[in-house]
C-alpha atoms as a PDB file:
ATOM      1  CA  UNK A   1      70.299  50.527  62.974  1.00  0.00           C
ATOM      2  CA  UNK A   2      73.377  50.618  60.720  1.00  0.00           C
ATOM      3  CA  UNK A   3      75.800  52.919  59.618  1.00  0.00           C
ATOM      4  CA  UNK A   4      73.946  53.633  56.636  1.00  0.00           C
ATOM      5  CA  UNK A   5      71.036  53.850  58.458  1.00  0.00           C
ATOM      6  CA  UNK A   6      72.562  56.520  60.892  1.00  0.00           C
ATOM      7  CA  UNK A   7      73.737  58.685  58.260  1.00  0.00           C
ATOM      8  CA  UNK A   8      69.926  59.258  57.547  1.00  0.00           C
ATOM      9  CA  UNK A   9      69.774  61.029  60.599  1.00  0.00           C
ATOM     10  CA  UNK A  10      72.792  63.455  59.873  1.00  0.00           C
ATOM     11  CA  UNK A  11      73.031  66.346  57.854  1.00  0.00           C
ATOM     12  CA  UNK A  12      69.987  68.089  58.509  1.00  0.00           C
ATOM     13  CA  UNK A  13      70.461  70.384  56.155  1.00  0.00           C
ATOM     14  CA  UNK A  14      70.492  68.510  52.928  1.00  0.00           C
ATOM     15  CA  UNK A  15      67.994  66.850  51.134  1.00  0.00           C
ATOM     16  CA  UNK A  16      68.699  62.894  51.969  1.00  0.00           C
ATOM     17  CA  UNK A  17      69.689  60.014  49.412  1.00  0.00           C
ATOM     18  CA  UNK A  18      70.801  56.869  49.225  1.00  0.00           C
ATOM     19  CA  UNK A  19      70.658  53.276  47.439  1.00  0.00           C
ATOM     20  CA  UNK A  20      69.177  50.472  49.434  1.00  0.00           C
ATOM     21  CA  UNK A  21      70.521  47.185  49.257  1.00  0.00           C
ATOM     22  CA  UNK A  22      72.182  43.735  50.625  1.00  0.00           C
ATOM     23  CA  UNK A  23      75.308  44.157  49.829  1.00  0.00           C
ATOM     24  CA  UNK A  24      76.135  47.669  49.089  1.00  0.00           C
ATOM     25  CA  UNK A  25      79.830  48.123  50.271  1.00  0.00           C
ATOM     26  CA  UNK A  26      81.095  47.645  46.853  1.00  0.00           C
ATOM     27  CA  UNK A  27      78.234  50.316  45.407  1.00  0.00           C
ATOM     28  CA  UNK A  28      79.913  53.198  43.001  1.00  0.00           C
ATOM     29  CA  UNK A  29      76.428  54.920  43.010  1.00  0.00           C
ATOM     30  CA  UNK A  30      77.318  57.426  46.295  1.00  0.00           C
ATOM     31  CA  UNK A  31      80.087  58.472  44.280  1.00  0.00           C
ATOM     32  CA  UNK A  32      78.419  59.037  41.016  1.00  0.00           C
ATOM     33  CA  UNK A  33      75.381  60.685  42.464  1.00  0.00           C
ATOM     34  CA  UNK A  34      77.100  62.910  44.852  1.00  0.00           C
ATOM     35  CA  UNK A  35      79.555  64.730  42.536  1.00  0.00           C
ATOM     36  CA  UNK A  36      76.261  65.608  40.271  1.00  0.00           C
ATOM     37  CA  UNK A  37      74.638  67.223  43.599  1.00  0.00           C
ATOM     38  CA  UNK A  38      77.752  68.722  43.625  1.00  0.00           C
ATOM     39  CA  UNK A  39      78.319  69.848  40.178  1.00  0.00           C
ATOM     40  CA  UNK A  40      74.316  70.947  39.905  1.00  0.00           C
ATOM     41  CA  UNK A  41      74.071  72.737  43.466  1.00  0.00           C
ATOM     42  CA  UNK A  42      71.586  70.255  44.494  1.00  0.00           C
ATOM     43  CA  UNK A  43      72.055  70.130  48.442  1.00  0.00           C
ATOM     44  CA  UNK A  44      72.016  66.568  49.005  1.00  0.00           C
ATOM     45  CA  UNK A  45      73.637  64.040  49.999  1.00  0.00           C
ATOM     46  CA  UNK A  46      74.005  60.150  48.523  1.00  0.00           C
ATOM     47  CA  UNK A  47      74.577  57.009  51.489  1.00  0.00           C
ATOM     48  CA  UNK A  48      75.061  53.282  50.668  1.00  0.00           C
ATOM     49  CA  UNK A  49      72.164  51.803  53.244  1.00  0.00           C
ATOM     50  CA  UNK A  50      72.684  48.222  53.715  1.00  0.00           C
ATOM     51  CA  UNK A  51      69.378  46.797  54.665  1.00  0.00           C
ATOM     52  CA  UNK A  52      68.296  43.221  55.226  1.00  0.00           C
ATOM     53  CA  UNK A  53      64.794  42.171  53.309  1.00  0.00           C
ATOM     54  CA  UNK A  54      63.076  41.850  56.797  1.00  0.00           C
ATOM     55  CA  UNK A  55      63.974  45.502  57.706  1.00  0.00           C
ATOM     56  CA  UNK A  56      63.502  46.807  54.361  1.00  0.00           C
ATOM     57  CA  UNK A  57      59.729  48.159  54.868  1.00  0.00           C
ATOM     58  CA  UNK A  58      60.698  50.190  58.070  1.00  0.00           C
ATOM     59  CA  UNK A  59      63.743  51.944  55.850  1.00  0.00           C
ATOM     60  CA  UNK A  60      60.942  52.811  53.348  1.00  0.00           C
ATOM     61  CA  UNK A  61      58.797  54.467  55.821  1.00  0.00           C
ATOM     62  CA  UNK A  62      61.415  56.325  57.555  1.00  0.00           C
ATOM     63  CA  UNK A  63      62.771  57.732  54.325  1.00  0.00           C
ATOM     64  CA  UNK A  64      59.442  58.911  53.845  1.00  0.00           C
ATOM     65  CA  UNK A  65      59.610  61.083  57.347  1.00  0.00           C
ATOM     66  CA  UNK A  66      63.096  62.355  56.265  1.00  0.00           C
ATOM     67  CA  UNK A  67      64.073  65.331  53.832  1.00  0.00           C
ATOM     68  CA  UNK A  68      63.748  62.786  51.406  1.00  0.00           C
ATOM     69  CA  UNK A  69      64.728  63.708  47.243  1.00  0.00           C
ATOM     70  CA  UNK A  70      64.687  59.838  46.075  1.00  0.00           C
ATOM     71  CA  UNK A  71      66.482  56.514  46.290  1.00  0.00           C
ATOM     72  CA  UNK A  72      68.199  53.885  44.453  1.00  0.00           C
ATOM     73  CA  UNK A  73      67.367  50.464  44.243  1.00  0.00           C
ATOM     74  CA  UNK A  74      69.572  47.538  43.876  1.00  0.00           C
ATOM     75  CA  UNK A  75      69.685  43.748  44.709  1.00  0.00           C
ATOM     76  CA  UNK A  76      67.750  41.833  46.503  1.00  0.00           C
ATOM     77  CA  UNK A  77      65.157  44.524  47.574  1.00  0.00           C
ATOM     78  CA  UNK A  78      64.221  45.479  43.010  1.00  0.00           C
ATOM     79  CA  UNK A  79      61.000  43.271  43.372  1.00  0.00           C
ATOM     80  CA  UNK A  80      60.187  43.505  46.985  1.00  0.00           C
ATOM     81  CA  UNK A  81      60.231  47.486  47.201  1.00  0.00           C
ATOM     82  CA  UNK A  82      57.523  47.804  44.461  1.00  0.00           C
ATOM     83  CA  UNK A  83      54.603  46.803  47.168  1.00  0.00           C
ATOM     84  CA  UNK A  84      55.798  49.619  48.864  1.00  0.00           C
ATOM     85  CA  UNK A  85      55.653  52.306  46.632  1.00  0.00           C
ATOM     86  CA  UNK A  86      51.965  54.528  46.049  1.00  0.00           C
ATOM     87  CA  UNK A  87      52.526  54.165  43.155  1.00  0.00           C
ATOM     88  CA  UNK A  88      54.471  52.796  40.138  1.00  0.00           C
ATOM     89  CA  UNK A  89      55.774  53.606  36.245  1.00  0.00           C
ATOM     90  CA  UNK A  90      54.178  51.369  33.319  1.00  0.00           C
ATOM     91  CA  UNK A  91      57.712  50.024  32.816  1.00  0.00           C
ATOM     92  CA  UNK A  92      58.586  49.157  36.444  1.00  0.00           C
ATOM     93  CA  UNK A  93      54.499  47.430  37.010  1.00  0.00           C
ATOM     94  CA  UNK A  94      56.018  45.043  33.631  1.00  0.00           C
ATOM     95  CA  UNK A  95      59.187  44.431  35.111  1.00  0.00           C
ATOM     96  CA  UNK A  96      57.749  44.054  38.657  1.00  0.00           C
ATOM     97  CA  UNK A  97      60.625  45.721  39.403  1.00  0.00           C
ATOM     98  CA  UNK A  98      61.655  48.644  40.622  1.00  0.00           C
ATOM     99  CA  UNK A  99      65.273  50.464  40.836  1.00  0.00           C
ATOM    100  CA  UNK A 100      64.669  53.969  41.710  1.00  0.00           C
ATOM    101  CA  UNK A 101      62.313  55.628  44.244  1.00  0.00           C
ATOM    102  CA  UNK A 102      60.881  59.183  43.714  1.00  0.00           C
ATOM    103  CA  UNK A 103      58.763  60.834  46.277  1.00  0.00           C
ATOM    104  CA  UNK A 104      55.878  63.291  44.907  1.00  0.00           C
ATOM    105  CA  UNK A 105      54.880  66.539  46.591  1.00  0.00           C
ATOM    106  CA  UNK A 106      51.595  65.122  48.068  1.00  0.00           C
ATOM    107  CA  UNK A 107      53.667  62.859  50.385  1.00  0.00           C
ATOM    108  CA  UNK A 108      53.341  59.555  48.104  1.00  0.00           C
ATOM    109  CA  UNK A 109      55.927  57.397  46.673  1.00  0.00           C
ATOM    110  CA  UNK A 110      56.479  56.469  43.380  1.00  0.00           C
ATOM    111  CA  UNK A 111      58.500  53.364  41.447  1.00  0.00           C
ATOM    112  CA  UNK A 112      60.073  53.972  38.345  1.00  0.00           C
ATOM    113  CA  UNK A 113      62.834  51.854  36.739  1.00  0.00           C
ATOM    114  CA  UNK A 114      66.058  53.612  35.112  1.00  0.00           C
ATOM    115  CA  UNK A 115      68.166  50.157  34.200  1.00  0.00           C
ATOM    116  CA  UNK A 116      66.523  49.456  30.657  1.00  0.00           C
ATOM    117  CA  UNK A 117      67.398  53.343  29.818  1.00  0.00           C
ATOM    118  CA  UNK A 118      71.093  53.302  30.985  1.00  0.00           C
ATOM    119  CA  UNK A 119      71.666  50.305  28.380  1.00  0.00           C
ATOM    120  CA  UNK A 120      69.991  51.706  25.472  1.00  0.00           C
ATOM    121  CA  UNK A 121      71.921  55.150  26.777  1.00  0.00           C
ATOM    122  CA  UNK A 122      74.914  53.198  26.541  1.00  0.00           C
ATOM    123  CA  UNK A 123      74.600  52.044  23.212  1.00  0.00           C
ATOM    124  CA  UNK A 124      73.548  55.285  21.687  1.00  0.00           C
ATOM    125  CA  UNK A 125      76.950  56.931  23.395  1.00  0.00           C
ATOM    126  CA  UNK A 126      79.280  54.529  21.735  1.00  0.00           C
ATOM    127  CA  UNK A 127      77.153  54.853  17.834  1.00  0.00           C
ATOM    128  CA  UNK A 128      75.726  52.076  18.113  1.00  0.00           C
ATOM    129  CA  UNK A 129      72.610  52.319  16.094  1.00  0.00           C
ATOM    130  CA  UNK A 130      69.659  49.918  16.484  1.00  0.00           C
ATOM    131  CA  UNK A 131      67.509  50.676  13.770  1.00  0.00           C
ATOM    132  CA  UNK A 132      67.210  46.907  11.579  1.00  0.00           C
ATOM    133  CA  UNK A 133      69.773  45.316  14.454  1.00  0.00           C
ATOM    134  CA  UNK A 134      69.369  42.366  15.969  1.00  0.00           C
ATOM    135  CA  UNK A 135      70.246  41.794  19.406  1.00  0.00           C
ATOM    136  CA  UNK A 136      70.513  38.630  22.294  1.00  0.00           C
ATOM    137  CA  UNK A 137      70.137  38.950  25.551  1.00  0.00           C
ATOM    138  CA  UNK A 138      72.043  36.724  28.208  1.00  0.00           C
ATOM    139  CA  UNK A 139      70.362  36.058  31.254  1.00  0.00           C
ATOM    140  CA  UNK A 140      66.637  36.390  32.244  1.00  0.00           C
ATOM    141  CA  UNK A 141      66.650  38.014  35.566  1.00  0.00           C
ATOM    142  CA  UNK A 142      65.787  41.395  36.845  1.00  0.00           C
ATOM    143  CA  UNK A 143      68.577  43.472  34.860  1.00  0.00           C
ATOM    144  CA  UNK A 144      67.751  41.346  31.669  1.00  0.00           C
ATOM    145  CA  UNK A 145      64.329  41.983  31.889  1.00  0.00           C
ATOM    146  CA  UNK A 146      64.755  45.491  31.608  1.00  0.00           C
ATOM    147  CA  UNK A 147      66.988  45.662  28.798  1.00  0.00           C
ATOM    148  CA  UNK A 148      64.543  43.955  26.605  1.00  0.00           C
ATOM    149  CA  UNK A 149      61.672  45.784  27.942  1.00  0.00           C
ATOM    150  CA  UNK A 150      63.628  49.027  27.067  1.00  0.00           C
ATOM    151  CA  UNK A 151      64.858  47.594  23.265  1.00  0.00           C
ATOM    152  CA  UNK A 152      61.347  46.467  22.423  1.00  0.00           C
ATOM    153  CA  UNK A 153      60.683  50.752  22.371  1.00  0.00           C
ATOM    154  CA  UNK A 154      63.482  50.376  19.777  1.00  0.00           C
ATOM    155  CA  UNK A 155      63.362  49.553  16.339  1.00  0.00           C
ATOM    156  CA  UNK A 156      65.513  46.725  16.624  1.00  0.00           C
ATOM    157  CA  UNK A 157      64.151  43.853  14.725  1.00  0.00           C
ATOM    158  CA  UNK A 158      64.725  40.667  17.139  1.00  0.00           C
ATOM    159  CA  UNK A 159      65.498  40.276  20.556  1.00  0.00           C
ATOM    160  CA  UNK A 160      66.974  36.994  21.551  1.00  0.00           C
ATOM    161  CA  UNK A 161      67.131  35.660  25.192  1.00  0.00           C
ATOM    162  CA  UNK A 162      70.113  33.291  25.888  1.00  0.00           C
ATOM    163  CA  UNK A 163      69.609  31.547  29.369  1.00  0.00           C
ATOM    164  CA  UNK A 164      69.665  28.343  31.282  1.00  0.00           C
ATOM    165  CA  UNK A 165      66.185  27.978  32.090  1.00  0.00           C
ATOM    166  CA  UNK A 166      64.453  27.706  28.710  1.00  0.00           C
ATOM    167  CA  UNK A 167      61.546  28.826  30.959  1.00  0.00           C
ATOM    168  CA  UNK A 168      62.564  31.343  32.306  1.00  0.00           C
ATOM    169  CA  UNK A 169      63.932  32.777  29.225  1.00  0.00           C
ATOM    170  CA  UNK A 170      60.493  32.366  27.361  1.00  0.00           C
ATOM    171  CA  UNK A 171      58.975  34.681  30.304  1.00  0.00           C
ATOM    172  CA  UNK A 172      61.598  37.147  29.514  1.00  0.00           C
ATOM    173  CA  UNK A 173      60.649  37.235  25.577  1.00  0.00           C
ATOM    174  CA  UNK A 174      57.016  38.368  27.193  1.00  0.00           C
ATOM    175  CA  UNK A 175      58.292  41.924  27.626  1.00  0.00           C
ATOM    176  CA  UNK A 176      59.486  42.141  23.784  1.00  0.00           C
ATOM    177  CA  UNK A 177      56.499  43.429  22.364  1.00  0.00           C
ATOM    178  CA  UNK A 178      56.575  40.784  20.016  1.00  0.00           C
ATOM    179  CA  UNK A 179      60.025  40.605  19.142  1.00  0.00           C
ATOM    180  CA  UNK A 180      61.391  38.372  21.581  1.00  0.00           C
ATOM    181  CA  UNK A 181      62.402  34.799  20.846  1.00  0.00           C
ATOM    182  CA  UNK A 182      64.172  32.058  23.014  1.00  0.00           C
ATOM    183  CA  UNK A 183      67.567  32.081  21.701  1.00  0.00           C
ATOM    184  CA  UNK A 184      70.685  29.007  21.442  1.00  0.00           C
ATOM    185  CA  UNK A 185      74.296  28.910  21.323  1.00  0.00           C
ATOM    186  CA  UNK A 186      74.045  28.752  17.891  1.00  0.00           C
ATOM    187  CA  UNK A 187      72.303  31.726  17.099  1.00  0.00           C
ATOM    188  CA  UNK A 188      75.222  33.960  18.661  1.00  0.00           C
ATOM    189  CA  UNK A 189      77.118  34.316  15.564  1.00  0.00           C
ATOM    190  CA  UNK A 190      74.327  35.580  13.802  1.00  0.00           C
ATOM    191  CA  UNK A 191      72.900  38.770  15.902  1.00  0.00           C
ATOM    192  CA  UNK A 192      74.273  42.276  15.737  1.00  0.00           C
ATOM    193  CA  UNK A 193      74.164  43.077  19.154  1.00  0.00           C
ATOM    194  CA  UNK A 194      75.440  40.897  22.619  1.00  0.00           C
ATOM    195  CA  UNK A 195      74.393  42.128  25.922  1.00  0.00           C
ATOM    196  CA  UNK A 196      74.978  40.178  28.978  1.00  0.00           C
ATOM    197  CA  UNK A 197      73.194  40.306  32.111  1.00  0.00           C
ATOM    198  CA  UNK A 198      74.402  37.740  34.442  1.00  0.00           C
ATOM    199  CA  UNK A 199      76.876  37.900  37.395  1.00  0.00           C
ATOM    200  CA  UNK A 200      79.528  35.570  35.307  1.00  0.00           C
ATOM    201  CA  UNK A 201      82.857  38.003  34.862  1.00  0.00           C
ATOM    202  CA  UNK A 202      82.511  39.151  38.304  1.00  0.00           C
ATOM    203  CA  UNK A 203      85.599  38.850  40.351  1.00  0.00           C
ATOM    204  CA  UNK A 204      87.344  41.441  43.289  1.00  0.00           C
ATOM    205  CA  UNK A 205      90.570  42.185  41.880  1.00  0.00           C
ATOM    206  CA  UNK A 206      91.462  38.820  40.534  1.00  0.00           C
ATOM    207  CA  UNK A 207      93.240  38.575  37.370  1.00  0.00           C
ATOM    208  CA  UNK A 208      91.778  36.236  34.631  1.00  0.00           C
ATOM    209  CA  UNK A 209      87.924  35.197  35.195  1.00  0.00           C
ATOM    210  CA  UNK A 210      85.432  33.499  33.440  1.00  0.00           C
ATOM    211  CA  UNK A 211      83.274  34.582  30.109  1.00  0.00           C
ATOM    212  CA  UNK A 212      79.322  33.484  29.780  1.00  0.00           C
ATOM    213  CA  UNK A 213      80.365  32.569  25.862  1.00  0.00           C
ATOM    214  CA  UNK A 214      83.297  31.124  24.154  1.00  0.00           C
ATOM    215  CA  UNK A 215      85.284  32.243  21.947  1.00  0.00           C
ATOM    216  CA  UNK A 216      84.057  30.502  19.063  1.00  0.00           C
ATOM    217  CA  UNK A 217      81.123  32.235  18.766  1.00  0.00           C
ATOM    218  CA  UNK A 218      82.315  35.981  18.832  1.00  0.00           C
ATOM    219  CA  UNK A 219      82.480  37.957  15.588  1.00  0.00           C
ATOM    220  CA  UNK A 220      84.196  40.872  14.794  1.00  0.00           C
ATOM    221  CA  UNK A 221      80.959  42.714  13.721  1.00  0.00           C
ATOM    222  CA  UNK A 222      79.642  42.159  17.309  1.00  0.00           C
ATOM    223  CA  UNK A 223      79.052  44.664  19.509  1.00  0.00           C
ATOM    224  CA  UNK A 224      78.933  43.425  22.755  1.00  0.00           C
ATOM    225  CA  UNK A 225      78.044  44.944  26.357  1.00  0.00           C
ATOM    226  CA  UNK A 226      78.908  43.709  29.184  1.00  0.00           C
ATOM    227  CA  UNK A 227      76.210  44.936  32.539  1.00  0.00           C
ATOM    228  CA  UNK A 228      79.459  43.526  34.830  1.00  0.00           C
ATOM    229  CA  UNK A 229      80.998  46.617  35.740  1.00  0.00           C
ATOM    230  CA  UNK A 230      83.830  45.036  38.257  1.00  0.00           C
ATOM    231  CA  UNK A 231      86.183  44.257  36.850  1.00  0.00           C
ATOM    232  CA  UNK A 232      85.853  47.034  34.074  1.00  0.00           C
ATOM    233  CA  UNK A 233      87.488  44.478  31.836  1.00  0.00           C
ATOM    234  CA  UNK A 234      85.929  40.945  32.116  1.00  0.00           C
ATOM    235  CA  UNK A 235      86.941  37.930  29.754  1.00  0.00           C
ATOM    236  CA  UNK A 236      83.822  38.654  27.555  1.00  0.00           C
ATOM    237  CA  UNK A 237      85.117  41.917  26.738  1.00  0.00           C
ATOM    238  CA  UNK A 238      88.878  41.200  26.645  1.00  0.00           C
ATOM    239  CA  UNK A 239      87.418  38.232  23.972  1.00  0.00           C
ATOM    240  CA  UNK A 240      85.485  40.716  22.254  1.00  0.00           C
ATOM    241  CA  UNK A 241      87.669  42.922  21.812  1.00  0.00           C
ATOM    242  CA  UNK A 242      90.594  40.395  20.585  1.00  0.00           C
ATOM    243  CA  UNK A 243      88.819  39.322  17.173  1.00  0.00           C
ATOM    244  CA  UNK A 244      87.878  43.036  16.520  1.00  0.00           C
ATOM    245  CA  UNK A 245      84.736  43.143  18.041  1.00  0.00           C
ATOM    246  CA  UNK A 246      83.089  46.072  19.636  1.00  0.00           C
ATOM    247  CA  UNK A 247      83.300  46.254  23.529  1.00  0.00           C
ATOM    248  CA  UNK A 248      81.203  47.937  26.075  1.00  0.00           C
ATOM    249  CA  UNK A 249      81.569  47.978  29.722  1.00  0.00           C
ATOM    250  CA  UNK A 250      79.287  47.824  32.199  1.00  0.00           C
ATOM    251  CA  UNK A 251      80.111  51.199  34.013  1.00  0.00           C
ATOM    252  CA  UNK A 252      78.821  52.613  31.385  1.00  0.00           C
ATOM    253  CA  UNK A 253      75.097  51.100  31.834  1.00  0.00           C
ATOM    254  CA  UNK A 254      75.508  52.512  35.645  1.00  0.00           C
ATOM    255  CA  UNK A 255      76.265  56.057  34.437  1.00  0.00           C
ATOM    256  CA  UNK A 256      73.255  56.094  32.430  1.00  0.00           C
ATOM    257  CA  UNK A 257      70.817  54.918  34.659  1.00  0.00           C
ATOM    258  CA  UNK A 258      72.012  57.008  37.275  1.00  0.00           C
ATOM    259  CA  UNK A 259      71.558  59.961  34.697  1.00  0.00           C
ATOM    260  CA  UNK A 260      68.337  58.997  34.023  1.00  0.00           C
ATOM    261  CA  UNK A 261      67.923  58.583  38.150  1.00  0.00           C
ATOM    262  CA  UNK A 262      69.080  62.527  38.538  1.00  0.00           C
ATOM    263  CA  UNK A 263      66.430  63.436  36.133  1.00  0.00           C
ATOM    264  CA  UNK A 264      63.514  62.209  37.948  1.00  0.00           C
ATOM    265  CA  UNK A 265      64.746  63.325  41.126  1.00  0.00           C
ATOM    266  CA  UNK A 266      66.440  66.648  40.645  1.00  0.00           C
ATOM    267  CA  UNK A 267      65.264  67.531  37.122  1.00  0.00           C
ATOM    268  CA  UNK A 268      69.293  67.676  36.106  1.00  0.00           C
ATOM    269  CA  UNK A 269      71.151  66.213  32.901  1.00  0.00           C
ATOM    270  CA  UNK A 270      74.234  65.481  34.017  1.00  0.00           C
ATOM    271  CA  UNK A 271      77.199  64.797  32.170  1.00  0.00           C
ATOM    272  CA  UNK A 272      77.985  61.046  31.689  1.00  0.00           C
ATOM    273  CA  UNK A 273      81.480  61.589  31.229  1.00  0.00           C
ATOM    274  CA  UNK A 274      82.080  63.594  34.427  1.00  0.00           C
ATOM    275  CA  UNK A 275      79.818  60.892  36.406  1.00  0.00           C
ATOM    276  CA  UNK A 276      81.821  58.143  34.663  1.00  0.00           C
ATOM    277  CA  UNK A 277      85.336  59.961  35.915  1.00  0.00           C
ATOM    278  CA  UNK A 278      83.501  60.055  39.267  1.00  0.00           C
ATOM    279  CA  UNK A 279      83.050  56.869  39.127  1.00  0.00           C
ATOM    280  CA  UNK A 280      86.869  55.687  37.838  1.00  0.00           C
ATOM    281  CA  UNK A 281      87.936  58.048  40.783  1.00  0.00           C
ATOM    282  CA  UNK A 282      86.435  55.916  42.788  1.00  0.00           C
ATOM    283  CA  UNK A 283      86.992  52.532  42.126  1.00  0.00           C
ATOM    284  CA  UNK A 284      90.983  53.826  41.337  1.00  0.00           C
ATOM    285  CA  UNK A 285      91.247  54.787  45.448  1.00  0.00           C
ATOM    286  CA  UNK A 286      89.729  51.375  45.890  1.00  0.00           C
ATOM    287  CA  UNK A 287      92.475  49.778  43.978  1.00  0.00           C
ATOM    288  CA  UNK A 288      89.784  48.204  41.245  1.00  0.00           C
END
């Protein structure tokens, strides 16, 4: 049992929560969700549980035995944990996915998936409008998926997916309700909307870093989002925002689908700008 694992046991008192994952050192999510507990006299507390995929169906069931008020999800455990819910949320049984775990009051446990939301979320907070917008999606894996499945409830008018695997990408256009296409390079300049999914930008305190797109294809009427949310600033937005384009980072996405998260569990609306200054708090004592 790990550390994470042993703060399960503690604080009787308080209703237990906590994100499982592999790794979840550099998580901002204890800090985000425990200042809303905090601010919303919730009593509960938030752990980071790092938990290996072969140990991951024992943390289930002994969450269920705890005080439990809900978990979050994150990588590599988004697919495997839906088997192990009761049930699941139309969205999450599309995605086969699931981010956030919610347990009911007849002892069962139920899937639901908040990612999709917190970009949408994160749109709508910085104006961005959808209605008649075209957008392209880069990347085809678990956080991409649910940005299109999310946008397809939009009226956006095309949803492009921009990935290596051709295949993989086609998949992905399978959750567009019809809107999806497999997008090129090419088609970049063209869209009103960027979001990118993938782990390119990532870096631990390293100046400089590498973008998924060059240069040449930016626009200035772009708006482009960014799910990276360390660094805060990655080359795609520092590109972005150099030929006047819009720029949106990824900690935004987070506080979003955490709000959403506090919703199901506690029936709370946060405020996304007091989570997001939890969340700067945080990452500032880290040194970003």
């Amino acid at each position: 049992m790990n550390r994470g694992e042993n703060a399960l046991n503690m604080h009787h008192s308080a209703r237990i929560s906590c994100v499982l994952g592999q790794p979840v050192v550099h998580s901002l999510s204890p800090a985000i969700h425990n200042d809303c507990f905090e601010h919303s006299a919730v009593n509960a507390r938030y752990f980071s549980c790092d938990v290996s995929p072969k140990n991951l169906e024992s943390m289930v069931r002994s969450l269920r035995s705890q005080h439990f008020l809900g978990a979050s999800v994150t990588m590599p455990h988004k697919e495997a944990v839906l088997s192990l819910c009761d049930t699941v949320s139309l969205r999450a049984r599309a995605l086969s996915s699931v981010n956030t775990l919610i347990p009911q009051a007849d002892g069962s446990l139920h899937g639901d998936s908040t990612d999709g939301a917190g970009c949408v979320d994160a749109l709508a907070h910085h104006g961005v409008h959808l209605q008649g917008k075209s957008v392209l999606v880069i990347g085809a894996g678990a956080t991409a998926r649910a940005c299109i499945e999310a946008l397809s409830h939009t009226d956006v008018t095309r949803i492009g997916v921009l990935n290596r695997s051709e295949d993989r990408a086609q998949q992905a256009t399978q959750l567009s309700a019809g809107k999806g296409y497999v997008a090129q390079l090419s088609d970049v300049p063209e869209v009103d909307v960027v979001i990118h999914t993938t782990p390119v930008g990532m870096k631990q305190g390293v100046p400089g870093g590498e973008s998924s797109l060059p240069m040449n294809v930016l626009r200035s009427h772009h708006v482009v989002l960014d799910a990276v949310y360390q660094p805060l600033e990655t080359q795609l937005l520092l590109d972005a925002r150099n030929i006047g384009a819009q720029a949106i980072d990824g900690l935004w996405m987070l506080v979003y689908q955490a709000k959403a998260q506090q919703l199901l569990w506690t029936g709370s609306n946060p405020d996304p700008l007091r989570m997001r200054i939890a969340a700067e708090r945080e990452l500032a004592q880290r040194g970003r």
